[in-house]
Protein backbone atom coordinates (compact mmCIF):
# COMPACT_ATOMS: atom_id res chain seq x y z
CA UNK A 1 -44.40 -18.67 -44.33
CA UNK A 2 -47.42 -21.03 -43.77
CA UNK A 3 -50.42 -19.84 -42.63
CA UNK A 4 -51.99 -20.98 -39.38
CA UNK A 5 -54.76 -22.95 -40.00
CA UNK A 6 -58.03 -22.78 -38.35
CA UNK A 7 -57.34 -22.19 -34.81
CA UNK A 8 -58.65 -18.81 -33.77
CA UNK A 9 -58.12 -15.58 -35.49
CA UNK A 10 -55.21 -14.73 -37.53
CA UNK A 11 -51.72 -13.75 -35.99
CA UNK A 12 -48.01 -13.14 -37.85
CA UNK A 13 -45.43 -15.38 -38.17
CA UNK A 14 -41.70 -13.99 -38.19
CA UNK A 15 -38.21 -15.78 -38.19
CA UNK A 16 -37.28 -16.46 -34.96
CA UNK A 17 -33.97 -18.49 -35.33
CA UNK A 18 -30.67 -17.98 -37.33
CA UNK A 19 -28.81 -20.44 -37.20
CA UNK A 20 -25.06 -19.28 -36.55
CA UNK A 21 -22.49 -19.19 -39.32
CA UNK A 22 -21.21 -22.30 -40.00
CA UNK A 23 -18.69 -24.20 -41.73
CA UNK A 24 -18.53 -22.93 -45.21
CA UNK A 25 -20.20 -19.44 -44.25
CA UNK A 26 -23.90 -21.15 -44.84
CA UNK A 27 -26.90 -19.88 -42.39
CA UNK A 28 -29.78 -22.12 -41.40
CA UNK A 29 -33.31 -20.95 -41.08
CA UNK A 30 -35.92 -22.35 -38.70
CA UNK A 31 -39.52 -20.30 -38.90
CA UNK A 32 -42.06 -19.73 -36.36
CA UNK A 33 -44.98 -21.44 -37.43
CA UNK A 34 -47.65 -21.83 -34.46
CA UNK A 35 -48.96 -18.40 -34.14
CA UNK A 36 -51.86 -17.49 -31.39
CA UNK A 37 -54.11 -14.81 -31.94
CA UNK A 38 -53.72 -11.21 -31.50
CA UNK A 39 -55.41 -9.64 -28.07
CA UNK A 40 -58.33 -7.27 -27.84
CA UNK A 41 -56.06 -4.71 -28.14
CA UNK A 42 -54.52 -5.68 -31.35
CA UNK A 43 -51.20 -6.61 -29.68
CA UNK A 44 -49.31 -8.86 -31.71
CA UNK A 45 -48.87 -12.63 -30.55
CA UNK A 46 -45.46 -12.52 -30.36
CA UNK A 47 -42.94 -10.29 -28.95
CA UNK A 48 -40.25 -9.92 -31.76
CA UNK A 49 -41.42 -6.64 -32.81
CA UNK A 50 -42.48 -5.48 -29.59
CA UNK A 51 -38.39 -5.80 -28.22
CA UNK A 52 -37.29 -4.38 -31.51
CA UNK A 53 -39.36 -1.26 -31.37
CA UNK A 54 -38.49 -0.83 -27.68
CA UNK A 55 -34.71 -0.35 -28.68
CA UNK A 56 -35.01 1.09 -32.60
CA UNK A 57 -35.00 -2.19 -34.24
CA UNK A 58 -36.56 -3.10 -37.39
CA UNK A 59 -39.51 -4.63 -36.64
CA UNK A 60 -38.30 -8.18 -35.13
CA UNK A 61 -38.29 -9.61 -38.33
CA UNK A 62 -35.20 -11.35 -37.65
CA UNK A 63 -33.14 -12.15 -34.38
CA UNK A 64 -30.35 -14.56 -33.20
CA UNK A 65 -31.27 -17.83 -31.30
CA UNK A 66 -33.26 -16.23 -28.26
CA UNK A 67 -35.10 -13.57 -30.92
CA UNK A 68 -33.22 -10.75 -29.14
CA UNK A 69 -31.30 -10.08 -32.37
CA UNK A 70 -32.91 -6.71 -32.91
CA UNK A 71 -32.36 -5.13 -29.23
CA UNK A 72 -34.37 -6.80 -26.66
CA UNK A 73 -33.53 -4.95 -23.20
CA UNK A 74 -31.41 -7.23 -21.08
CA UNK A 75 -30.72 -6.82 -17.18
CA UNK A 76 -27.55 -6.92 -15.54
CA UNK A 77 -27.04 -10.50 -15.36
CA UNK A 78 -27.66 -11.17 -18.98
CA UNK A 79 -31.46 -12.43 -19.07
CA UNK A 80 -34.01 -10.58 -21.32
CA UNK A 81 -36.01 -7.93 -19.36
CA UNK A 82 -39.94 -8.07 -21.09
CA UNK A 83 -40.92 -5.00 -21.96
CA UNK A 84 -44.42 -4.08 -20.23
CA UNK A 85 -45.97 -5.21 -23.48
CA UNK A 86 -44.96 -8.88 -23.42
CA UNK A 87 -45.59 -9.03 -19.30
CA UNK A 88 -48.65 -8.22 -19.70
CA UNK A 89 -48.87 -10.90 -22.68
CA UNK A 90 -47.59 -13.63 -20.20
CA UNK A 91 -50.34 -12.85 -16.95
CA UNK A 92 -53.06 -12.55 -19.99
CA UNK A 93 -52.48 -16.57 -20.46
CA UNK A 94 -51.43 -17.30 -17.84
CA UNK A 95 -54.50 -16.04 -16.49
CA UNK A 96 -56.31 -17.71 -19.51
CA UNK A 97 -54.49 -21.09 -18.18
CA UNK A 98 -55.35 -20.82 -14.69
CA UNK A 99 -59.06 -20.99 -15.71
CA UNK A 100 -58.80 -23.40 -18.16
CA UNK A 101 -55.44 -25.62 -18.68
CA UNK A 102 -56.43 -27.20 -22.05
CA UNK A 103 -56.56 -23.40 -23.76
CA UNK A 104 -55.02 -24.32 -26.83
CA UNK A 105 -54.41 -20.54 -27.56
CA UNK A 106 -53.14 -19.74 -24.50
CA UNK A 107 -50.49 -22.73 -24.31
CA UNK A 108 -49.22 -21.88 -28.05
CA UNK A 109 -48.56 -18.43 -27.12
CA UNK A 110 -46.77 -18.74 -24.15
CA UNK A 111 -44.54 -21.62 -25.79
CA UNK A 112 -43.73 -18.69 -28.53
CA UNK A 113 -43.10 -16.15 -25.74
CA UNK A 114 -40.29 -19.17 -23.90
CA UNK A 115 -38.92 -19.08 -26.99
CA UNK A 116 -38.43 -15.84 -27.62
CA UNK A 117 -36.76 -15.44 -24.32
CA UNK A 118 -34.38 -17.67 -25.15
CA UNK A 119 -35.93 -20.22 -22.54
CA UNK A 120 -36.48 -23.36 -25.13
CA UNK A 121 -37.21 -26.25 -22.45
CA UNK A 122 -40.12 -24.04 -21.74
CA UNK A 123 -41.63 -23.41 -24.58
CA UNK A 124 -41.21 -27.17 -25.19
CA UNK A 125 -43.35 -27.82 -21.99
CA UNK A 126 -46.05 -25.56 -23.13
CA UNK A 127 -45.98 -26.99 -27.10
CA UNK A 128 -46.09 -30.11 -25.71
CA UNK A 129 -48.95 -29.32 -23.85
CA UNK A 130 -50.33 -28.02 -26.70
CA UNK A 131 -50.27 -31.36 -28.60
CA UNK A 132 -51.59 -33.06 -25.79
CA UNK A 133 -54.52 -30.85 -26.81
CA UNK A 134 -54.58 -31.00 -30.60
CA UNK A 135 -52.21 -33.74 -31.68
CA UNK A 136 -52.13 -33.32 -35.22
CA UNK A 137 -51.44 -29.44 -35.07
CA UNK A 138 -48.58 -29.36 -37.34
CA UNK A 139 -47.63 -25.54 -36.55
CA UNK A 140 -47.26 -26.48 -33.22
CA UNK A 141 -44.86 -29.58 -33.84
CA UNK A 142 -42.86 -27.91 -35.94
CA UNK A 143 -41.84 -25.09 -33.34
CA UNK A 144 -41.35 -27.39 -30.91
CA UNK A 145 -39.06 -29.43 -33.45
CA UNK A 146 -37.41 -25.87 -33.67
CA UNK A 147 -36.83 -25.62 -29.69
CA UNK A 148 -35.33 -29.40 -29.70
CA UNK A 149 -33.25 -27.71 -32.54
CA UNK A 150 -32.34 -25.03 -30.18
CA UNK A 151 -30.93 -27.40 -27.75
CA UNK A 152 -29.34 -29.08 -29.46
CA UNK A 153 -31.67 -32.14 -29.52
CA UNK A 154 -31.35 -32.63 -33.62
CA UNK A 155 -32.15 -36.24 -33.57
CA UNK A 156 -35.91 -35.29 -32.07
CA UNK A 157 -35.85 -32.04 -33.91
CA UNK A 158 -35.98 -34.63 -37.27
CA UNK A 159 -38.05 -37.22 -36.13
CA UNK A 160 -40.77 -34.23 -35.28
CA UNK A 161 -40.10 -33.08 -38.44
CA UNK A 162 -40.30 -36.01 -40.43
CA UNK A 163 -43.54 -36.63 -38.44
CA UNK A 164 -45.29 -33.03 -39.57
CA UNK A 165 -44.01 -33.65 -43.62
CA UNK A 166 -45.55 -37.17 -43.54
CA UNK A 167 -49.20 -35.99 -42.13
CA UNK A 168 -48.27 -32.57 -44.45
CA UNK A 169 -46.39 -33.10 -47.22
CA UNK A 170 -47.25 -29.51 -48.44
CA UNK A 171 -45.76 -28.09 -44.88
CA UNK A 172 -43.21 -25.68 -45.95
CA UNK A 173 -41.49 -24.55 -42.49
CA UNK A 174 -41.48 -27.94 -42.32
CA UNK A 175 -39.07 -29.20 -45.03
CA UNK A 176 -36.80 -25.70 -44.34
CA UNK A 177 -35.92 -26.76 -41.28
CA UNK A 178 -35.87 -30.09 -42.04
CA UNK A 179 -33.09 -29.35 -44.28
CA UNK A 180 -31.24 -27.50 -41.40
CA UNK A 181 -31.21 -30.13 -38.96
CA UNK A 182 -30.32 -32.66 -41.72
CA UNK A 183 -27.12 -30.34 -42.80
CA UNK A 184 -26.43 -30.01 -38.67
CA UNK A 185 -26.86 -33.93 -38.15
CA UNK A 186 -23.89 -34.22 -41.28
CA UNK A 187 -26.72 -36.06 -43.65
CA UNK A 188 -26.00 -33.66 -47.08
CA UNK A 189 -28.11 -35.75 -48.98
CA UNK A 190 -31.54 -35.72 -47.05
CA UNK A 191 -30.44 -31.46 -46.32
CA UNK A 192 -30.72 -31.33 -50.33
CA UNK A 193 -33.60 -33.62 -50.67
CA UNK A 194 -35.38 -31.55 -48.09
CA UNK A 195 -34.35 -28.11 -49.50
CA UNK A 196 -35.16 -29.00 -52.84
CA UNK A 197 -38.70 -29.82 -51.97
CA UNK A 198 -39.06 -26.51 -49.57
CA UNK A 199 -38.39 -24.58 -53.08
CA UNK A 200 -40.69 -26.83 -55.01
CA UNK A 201 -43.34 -25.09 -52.49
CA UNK A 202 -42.19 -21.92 -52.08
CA UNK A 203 -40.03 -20.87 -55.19
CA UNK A 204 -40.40 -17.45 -55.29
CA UNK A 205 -40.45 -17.02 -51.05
CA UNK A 206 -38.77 -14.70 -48.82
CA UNK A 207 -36.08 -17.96 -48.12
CA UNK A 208 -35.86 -19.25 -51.88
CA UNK A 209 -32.86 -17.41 -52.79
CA UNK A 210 -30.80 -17.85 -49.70
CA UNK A 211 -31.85 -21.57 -49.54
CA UNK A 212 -30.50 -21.97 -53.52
CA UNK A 213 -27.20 -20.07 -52.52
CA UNK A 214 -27.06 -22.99 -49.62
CA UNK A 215 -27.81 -25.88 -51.54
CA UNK A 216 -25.36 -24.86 -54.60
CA UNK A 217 -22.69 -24.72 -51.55
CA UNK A 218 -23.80 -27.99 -50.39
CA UNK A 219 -23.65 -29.33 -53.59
CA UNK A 220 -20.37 -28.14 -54.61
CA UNK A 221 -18.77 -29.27 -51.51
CA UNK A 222 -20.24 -32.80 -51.42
């Protein structure tokens, strides 16, 4: 997973998004990559891992589409209830935002937080916002291009993309999800391209293996 970059102390990044099975049994990938820093307390800056370990998951390392794969508590109706954790997360920047709007920190975090919920035009407001800020923050883009993803909005999703591995050609969420919109948008060719040169980065990652199993489908069915 990439690191964050310079803004603020260190944080963890986590997958937030599986992509459904799709035709051909092959699983897409999109990684957080915009991570704001841990509170005072040491709380993390996302809340995978916090709904996990409130119902026995495994640490929030993985999740389906709203990152309540592992057991987030929902209420009656459906929606995710926040554990007491992540509410307090939410007033601490939004809070942080009501004294200054333009806190970068504050504006990443509760973009991840949307997105975890499952509410993706959100967290697009409050990336967005974030840009505004620091244009060129390439974490940033490429979880927003990850919430356009979510949508359904692949078209964007790529253009964002393709925006973050031009300015960052070494961006390696970048060109992993790059390949899974291309595959969604029915473009095999620029899904290999793209996969091929997320491995080049990151041969021996977490992903490498899965991503190789995709590409040899892709491949053989093209």
């Amino acid at each position: 997973m990439t690191a964050r970059g310079s803004q603020g102390p260190p944080g963890v990044s986590w997958l937030l998004l599986v992509v459904g099975l799709m035709v051909g049994g092959m699983v897409g990938y999109a990684l957080h990559s915009a991570v704001a820093p841990r509170s005072e307390s040491g709380m993390p800056a996302g809340p995978a891992d916090i709904m996990a370990g409130a119902s026995g998951g495994d640490g929030g390392t993985s999740g389906d589409a709203g990152g309540m794969g592992q057991g987030g508590a929902m209420t009656r109706g459906g929606a995710p209830r926040m554990p007491p954790q992540v509410v307090q997360m939410v007033q601490a920047y939004k809070a942080a935002l009501a004294k200054n709007p333009n806190d970068l920190d504050a504006n990443i975090g509760l973009g991840n937080l949307e997105f975890d919920s499952g509410q993706y035009l959100k967290a697009i407001d409050y990336y967005s916002r974030a840009l505004e800020i620091d244009p060129r923050n390439a974490d940033v883009r490429v979880d927003r291009a990850i919430a356009y993803h979510a949508t359904g909005e692949n078209d964007t999703a790529k253009k964002e993309l393709l925006r973050v591995v031009q300015e960052k050609p070494e961006h390696k969420n970048a060109w992993l999800n790059l390949g899974v919109v291309n595959r969604e948008l029915g473009d095999r060719a620029e899904a290999v391209r793209a996969w091929e040169r997320y491995l080049k980065l990151d041969p021996e990652g977490e992903h490498a293996e899965t991503i190789r199993q995709e590409l040899a489908t892709l491949k053989q069915n093209g």
